[in-house]
PDB file of N, CA and C in Angstrom:
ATOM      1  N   UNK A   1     -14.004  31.446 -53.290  1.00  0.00           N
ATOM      2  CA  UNK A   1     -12.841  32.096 -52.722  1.00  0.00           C
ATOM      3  C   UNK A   1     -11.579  31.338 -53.150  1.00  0.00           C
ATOM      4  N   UNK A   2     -10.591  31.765 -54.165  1.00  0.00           N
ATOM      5  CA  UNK A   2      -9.295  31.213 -54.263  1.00  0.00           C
ATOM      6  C   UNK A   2      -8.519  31.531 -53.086  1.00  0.00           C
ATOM      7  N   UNK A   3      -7.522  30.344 -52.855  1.00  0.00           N
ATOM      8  CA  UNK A   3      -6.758  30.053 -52.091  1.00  0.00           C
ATOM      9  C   UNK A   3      -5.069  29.850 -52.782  1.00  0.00           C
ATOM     10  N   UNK A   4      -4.056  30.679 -52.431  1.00  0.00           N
ATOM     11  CA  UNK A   4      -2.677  30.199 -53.461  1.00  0.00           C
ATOM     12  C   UNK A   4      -2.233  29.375 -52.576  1.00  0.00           C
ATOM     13  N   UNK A   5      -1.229  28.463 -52.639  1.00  0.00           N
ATOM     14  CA  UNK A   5      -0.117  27.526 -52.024  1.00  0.00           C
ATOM     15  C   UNK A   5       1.412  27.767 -52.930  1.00  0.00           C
ATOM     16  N   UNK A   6       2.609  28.182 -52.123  1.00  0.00           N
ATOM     17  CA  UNK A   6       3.554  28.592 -52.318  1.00  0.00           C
ATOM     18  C   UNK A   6       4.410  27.143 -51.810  1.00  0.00           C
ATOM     19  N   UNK A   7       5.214  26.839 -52.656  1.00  0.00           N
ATOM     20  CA  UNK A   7       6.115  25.239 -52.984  1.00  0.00           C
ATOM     21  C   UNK A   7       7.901  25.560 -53.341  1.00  0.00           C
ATOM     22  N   UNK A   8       8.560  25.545 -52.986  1.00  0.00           N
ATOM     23  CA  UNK A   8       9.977  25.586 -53.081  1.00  0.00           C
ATOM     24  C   UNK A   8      10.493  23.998 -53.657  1.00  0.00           C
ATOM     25  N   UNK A   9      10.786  24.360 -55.211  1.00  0.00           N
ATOM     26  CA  UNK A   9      11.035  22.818 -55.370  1.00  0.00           C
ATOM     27  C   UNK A   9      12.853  22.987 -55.850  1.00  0.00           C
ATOM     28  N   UNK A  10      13.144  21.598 -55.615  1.00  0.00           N
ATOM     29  CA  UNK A  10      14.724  21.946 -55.394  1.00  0.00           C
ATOM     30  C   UNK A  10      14.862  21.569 -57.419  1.00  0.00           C
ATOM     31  N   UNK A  11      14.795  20.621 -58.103  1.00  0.00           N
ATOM     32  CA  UNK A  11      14.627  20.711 -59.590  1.00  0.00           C
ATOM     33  C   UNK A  11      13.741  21.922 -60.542  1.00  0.00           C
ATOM     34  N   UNK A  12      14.921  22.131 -61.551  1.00  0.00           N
ATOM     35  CA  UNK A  12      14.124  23.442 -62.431  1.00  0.00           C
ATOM     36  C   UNK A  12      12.575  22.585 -62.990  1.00  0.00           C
ATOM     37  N   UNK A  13      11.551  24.092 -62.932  1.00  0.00           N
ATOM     38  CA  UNK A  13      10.530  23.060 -63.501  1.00  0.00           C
ATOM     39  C   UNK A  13      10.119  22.436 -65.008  1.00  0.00           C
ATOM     40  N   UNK A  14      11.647  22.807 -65.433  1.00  0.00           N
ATOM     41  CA  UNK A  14      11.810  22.171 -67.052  1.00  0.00           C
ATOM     42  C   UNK A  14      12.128  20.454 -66.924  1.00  0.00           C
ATOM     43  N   UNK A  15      12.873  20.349 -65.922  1.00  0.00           N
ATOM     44  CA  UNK A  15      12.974  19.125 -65.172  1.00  0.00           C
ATOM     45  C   UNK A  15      12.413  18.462 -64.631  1.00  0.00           C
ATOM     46  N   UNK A  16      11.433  18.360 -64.137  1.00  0.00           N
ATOM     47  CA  UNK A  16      10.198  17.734 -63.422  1.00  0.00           C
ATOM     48  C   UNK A  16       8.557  17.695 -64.452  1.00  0.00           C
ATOM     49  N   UNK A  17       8.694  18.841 -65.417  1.00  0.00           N
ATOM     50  CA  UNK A  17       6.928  19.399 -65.994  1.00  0.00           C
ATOM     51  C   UNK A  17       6.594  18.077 -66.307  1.00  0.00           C
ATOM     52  N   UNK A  18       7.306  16.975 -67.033  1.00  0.00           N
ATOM     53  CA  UNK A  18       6.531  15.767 -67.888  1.00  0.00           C
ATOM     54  C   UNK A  18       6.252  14.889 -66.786  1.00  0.00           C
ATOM     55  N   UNK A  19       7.292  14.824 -65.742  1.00  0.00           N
ATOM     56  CA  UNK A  19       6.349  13.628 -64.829  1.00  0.00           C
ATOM     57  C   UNK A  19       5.370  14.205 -63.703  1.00  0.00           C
ATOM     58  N   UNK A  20       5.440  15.519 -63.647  1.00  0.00           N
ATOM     59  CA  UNK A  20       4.024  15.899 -62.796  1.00  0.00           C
ATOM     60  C   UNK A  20       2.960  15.832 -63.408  1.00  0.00           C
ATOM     61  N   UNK A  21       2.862  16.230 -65.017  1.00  0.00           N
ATOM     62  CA  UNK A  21       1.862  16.229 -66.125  1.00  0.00           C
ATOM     63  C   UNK A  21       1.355  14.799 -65.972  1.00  0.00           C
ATOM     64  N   UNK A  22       2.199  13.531 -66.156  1.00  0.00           N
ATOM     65  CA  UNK A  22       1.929  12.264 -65.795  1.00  0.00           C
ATOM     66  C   UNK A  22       1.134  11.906 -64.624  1.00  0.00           C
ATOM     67  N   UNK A  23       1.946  12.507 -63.667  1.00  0.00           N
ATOM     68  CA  UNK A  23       0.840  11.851 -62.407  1.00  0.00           C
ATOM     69  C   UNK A  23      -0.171  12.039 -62.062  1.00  0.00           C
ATOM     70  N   UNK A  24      -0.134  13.732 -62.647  1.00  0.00           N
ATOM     71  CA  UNK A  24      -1.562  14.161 -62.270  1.00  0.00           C
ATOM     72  C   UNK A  24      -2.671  13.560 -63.567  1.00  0.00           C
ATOM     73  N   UNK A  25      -2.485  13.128 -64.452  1.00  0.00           N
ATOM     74  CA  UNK A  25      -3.340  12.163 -65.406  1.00  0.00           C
ATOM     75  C   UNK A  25      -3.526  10.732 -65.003  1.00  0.00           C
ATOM     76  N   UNK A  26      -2.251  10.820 -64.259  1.00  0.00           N
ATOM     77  CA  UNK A  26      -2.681   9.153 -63.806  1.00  0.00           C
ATOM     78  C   UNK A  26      -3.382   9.196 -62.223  1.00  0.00           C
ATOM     79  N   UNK A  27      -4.083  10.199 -61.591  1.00  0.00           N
ATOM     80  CA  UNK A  27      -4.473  10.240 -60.810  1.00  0.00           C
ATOM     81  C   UNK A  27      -6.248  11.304 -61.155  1.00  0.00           C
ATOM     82  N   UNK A  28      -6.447  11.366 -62.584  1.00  0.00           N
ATOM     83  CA  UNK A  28      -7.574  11.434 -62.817  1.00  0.00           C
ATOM     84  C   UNK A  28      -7.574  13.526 -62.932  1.00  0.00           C
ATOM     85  N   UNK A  29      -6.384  13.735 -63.052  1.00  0.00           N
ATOM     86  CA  UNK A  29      -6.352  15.415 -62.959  1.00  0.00           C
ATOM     87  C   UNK A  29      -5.929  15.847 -64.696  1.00  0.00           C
ATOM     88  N   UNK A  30      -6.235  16.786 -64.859  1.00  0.00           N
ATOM     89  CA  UNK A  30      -6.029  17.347 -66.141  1.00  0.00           C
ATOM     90  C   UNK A  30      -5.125  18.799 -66.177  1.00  0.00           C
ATOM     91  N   UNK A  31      -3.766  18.760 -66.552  1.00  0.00           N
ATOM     92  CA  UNK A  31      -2.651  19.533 -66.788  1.00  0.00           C
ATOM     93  C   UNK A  31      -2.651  20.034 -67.971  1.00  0.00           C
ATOM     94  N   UNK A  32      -2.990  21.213 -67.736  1.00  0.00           N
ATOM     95  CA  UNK A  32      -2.867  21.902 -69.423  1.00  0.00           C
ATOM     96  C   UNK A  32      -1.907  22.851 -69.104  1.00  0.00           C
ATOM     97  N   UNK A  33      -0.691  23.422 -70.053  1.00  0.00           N
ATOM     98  CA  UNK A  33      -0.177  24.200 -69.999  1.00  0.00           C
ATOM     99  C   UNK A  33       1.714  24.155 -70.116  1.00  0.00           C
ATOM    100  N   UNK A  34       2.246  24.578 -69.819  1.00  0.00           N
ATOM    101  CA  UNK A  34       3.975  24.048 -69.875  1.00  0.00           C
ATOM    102  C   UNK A  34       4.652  24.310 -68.576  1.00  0.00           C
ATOM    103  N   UNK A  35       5.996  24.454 -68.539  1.00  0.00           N
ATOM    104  CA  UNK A  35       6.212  24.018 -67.406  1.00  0.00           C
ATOM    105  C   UNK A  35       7.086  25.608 -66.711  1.00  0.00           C
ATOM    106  N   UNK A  36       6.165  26.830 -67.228  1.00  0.00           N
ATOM    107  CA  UNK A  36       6.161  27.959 -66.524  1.00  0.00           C
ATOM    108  C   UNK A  36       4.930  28.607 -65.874  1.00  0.00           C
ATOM    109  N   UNK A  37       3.600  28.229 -66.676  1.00  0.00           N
ATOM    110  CA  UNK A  37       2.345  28.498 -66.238  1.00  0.00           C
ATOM    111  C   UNK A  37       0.995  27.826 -66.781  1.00  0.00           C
ATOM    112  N   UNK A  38       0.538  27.157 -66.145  1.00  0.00           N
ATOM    113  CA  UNK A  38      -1.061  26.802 -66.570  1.00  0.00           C
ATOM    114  C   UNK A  38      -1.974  26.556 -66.178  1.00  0.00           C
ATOM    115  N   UNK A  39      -2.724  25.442 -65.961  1.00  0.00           N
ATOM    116  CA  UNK A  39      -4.335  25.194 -65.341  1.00  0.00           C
ATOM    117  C   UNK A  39      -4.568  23.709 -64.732  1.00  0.00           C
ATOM    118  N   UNK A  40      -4.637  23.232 -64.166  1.00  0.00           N
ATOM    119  CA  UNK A  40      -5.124  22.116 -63.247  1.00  0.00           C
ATOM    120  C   UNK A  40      -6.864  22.258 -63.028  1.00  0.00           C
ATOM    121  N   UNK A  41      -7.254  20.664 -63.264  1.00  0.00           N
ATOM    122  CA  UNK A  41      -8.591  20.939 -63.079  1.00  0.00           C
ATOM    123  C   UNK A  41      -8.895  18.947 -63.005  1.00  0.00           C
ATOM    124  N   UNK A  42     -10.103  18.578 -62.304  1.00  0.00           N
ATOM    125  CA  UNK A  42     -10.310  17.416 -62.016  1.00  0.00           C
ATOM    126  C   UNK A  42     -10.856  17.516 -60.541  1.00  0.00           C
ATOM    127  N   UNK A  43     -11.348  16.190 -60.357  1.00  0.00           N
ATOM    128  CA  UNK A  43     -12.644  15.872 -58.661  1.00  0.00           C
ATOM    129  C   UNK A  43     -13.256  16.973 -58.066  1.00  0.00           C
ATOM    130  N   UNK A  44     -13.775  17.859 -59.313  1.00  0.00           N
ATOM    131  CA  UNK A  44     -14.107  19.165 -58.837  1.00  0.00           C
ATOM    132  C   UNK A  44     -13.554  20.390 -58.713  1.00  0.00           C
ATOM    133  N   UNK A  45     -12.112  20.137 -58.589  1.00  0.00           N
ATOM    134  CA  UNK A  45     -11.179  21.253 -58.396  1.00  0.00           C
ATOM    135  C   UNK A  45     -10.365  21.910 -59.629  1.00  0.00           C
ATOM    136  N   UNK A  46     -10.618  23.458 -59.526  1.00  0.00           N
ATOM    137  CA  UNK A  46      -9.775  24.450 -60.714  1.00  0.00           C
ATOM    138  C   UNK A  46      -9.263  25.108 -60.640  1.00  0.00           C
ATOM    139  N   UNK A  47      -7.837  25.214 -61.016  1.00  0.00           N
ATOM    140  CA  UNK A  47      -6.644  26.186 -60.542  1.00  0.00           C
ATOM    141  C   UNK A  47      -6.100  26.560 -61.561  1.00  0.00           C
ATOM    142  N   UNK A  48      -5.009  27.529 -61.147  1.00  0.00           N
ATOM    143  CA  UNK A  48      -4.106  27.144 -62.556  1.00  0.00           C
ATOM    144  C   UNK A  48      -2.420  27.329 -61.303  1.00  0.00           C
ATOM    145  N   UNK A  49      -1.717  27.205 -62.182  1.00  0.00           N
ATOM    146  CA  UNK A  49      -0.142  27.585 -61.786  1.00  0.00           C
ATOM    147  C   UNK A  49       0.775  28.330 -62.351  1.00  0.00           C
ATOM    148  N   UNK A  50       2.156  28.844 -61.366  1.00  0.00           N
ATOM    149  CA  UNK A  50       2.922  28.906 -62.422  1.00  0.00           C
ATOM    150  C   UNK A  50       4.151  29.429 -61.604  1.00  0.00           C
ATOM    151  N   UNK A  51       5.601  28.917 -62.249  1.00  0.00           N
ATOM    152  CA  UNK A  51       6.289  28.575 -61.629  1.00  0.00           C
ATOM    153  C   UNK A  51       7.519  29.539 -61.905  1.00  0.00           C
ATOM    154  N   UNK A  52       7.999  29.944 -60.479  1.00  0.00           N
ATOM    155  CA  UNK A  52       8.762  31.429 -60.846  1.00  0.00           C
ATOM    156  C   UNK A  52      10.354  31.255 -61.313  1.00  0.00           C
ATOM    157  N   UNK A  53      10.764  32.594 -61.253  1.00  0.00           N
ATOM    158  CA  UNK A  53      12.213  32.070 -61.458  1.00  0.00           C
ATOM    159  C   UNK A  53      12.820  31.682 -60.304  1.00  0.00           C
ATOM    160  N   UNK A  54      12.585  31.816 -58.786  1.00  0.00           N
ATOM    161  CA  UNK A  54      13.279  31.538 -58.059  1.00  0.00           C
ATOM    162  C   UNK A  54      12.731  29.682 -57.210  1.00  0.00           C
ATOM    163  N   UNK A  55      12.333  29.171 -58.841  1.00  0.00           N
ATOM    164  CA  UNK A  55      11.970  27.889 -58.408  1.00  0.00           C
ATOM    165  C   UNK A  55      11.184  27.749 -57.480  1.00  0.00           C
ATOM    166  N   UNK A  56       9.880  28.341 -57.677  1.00  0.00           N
ATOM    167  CA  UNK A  56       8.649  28.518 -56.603  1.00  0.00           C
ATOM    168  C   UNK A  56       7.644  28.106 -57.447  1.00  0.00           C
ATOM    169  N   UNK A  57       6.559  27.066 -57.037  1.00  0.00           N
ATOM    170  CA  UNK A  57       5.364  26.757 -57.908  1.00  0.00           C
ATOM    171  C   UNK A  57       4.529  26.979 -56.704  1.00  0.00           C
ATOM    172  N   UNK A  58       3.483  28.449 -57.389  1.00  0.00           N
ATOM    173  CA  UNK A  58       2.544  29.073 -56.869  1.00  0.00           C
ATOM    174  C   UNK A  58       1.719  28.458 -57.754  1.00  0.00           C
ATOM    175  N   UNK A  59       0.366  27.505 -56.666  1.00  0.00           N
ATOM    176  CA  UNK A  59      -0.540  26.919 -57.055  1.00  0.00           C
ATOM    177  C   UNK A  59      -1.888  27.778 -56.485  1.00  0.00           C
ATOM    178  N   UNK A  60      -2.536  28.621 -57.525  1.00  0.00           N
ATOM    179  CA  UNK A  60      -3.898  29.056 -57.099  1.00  0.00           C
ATOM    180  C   UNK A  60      -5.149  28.010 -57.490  1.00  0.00           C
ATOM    181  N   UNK A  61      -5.700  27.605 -56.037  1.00  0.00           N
ATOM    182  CA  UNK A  61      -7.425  27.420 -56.528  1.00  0.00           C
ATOM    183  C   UNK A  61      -8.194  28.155 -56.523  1.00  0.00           C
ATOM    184  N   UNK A  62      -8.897  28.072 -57.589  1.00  0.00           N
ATOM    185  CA  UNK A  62     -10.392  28.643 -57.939  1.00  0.00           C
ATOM    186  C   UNK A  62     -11.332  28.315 -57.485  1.00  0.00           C
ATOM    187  N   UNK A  63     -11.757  27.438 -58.150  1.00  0.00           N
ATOM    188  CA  UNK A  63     -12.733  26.001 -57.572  1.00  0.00           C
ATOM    189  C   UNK A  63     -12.865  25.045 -56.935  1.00  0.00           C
ATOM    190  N   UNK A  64     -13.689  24.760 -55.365  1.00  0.00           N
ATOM    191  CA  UNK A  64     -13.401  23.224 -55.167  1.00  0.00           C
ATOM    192  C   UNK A  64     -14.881  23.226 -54.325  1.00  0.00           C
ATOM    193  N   UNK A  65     -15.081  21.562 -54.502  1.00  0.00           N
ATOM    194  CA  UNK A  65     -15.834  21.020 -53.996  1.00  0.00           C
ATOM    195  C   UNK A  65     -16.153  21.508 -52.522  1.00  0.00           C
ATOM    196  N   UNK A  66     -17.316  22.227 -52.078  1.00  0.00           N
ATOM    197  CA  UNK A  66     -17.750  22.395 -50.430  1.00  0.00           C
ATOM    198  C   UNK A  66     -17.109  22.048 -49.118  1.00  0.00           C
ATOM    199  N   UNK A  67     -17.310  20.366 -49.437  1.00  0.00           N
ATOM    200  CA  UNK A  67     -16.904  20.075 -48.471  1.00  0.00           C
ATOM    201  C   UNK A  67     -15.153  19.075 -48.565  1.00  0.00           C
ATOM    202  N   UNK A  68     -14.694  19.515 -49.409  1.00  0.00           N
ATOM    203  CA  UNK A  68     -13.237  19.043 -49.652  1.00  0.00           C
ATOM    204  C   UNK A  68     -12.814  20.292 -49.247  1.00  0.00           C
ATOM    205  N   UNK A  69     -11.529  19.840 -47.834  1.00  0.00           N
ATOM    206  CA  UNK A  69     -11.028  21.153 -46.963  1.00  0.00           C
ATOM    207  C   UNK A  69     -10.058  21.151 -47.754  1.00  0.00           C
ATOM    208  N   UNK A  70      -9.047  22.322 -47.624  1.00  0.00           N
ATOM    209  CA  UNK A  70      -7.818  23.327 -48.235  1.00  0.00           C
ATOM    210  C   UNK A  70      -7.059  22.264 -47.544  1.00  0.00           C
ATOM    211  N   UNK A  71      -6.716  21.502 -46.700  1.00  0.00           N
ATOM    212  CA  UNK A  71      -5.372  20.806 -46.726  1.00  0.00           C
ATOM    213  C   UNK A  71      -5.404  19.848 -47.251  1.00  0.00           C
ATOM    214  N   UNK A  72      -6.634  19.195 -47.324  1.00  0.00           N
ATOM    215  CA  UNK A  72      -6.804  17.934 -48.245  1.00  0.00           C
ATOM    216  C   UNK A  72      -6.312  18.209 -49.854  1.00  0.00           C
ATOM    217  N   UNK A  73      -7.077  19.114 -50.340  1.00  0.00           N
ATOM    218  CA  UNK A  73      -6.585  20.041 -51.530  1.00  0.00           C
ATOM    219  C   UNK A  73      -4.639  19.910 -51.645  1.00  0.00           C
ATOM    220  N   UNK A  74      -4.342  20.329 -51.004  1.00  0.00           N
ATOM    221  CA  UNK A  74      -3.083  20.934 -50.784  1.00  0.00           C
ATOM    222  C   UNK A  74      -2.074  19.639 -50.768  1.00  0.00           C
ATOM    223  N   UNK A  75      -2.489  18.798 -49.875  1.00  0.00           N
ATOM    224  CA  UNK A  75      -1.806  17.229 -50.262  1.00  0.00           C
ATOM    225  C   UNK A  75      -1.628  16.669 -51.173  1.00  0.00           C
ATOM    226  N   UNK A  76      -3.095  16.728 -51.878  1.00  0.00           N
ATOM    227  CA  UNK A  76      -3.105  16.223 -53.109  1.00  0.00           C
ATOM    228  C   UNK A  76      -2.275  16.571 -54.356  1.00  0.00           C
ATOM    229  N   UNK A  77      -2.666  17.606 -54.648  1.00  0.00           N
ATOM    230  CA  UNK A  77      -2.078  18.112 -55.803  1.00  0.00           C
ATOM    231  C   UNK A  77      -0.620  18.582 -55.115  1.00  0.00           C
ATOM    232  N   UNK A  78       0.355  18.882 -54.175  1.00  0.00           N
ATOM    233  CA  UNK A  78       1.250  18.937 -54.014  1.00  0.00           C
ATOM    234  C   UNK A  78       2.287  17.647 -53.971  1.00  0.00           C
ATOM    235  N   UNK A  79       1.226  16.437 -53.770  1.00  0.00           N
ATOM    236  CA  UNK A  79       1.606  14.948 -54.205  1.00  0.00           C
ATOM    237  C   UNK A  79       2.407  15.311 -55.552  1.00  0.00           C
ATOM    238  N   UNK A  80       1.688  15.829 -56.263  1.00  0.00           N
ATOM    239  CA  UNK A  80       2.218  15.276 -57.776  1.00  0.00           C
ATOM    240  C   UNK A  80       3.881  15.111 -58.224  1.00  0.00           C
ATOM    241  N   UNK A  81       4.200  16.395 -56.891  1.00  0.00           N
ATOM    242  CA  UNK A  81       5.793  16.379 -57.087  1.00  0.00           C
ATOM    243  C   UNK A  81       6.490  15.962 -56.123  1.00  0.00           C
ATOM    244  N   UNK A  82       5.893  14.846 -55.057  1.00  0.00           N
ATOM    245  CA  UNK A  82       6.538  13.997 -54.847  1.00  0.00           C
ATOM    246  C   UNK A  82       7.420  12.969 -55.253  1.00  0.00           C
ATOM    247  N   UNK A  83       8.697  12.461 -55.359  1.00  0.00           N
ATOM    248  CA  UNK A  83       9.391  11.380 -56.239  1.00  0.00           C
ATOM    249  C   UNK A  83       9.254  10.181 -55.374  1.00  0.00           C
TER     250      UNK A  83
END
């Protein structure tokens, strides 16, 4: 069962794509794609994204581990665009 998560980020995401791409590699996640739409995948979990014009990054999962709950999920990878 996919699950989306809807994100209001205040920087365009031409502005932010290289250091979320970063963190999420330096936290063992794999970012494929640019910084309007692509795929997230790592500790089990597979999504993709993609980020609108009104500066919204809609994150769908696909895949995740059983017993890893949706907010745990949701922390995580919404970490990435933490500064």
């Amino acid at each position: 069962m996919a699950k989306s998560f809807h994100l209001k980020i205040k920087q365009s995401p031409d502005s932010i794509f290289a250091k979320v791409q970063q963190e999420a590699k330096n936290q063992g996640y794999m970012l494929s794609g640019d910084a309007s739409k692509g795929a997230i995948s790592g500790s089990g979990i597979r999504g993709s994204y993609i980020f609108n014009s009104h500066n919204e990054l809609i994150l769908t999962i696909h895949d995740k581990p059983v017993l890893l709950s949706w907010t745990t999920i949701e922390k995580k990878l919404l970490s990435f665009l933490v500064e």
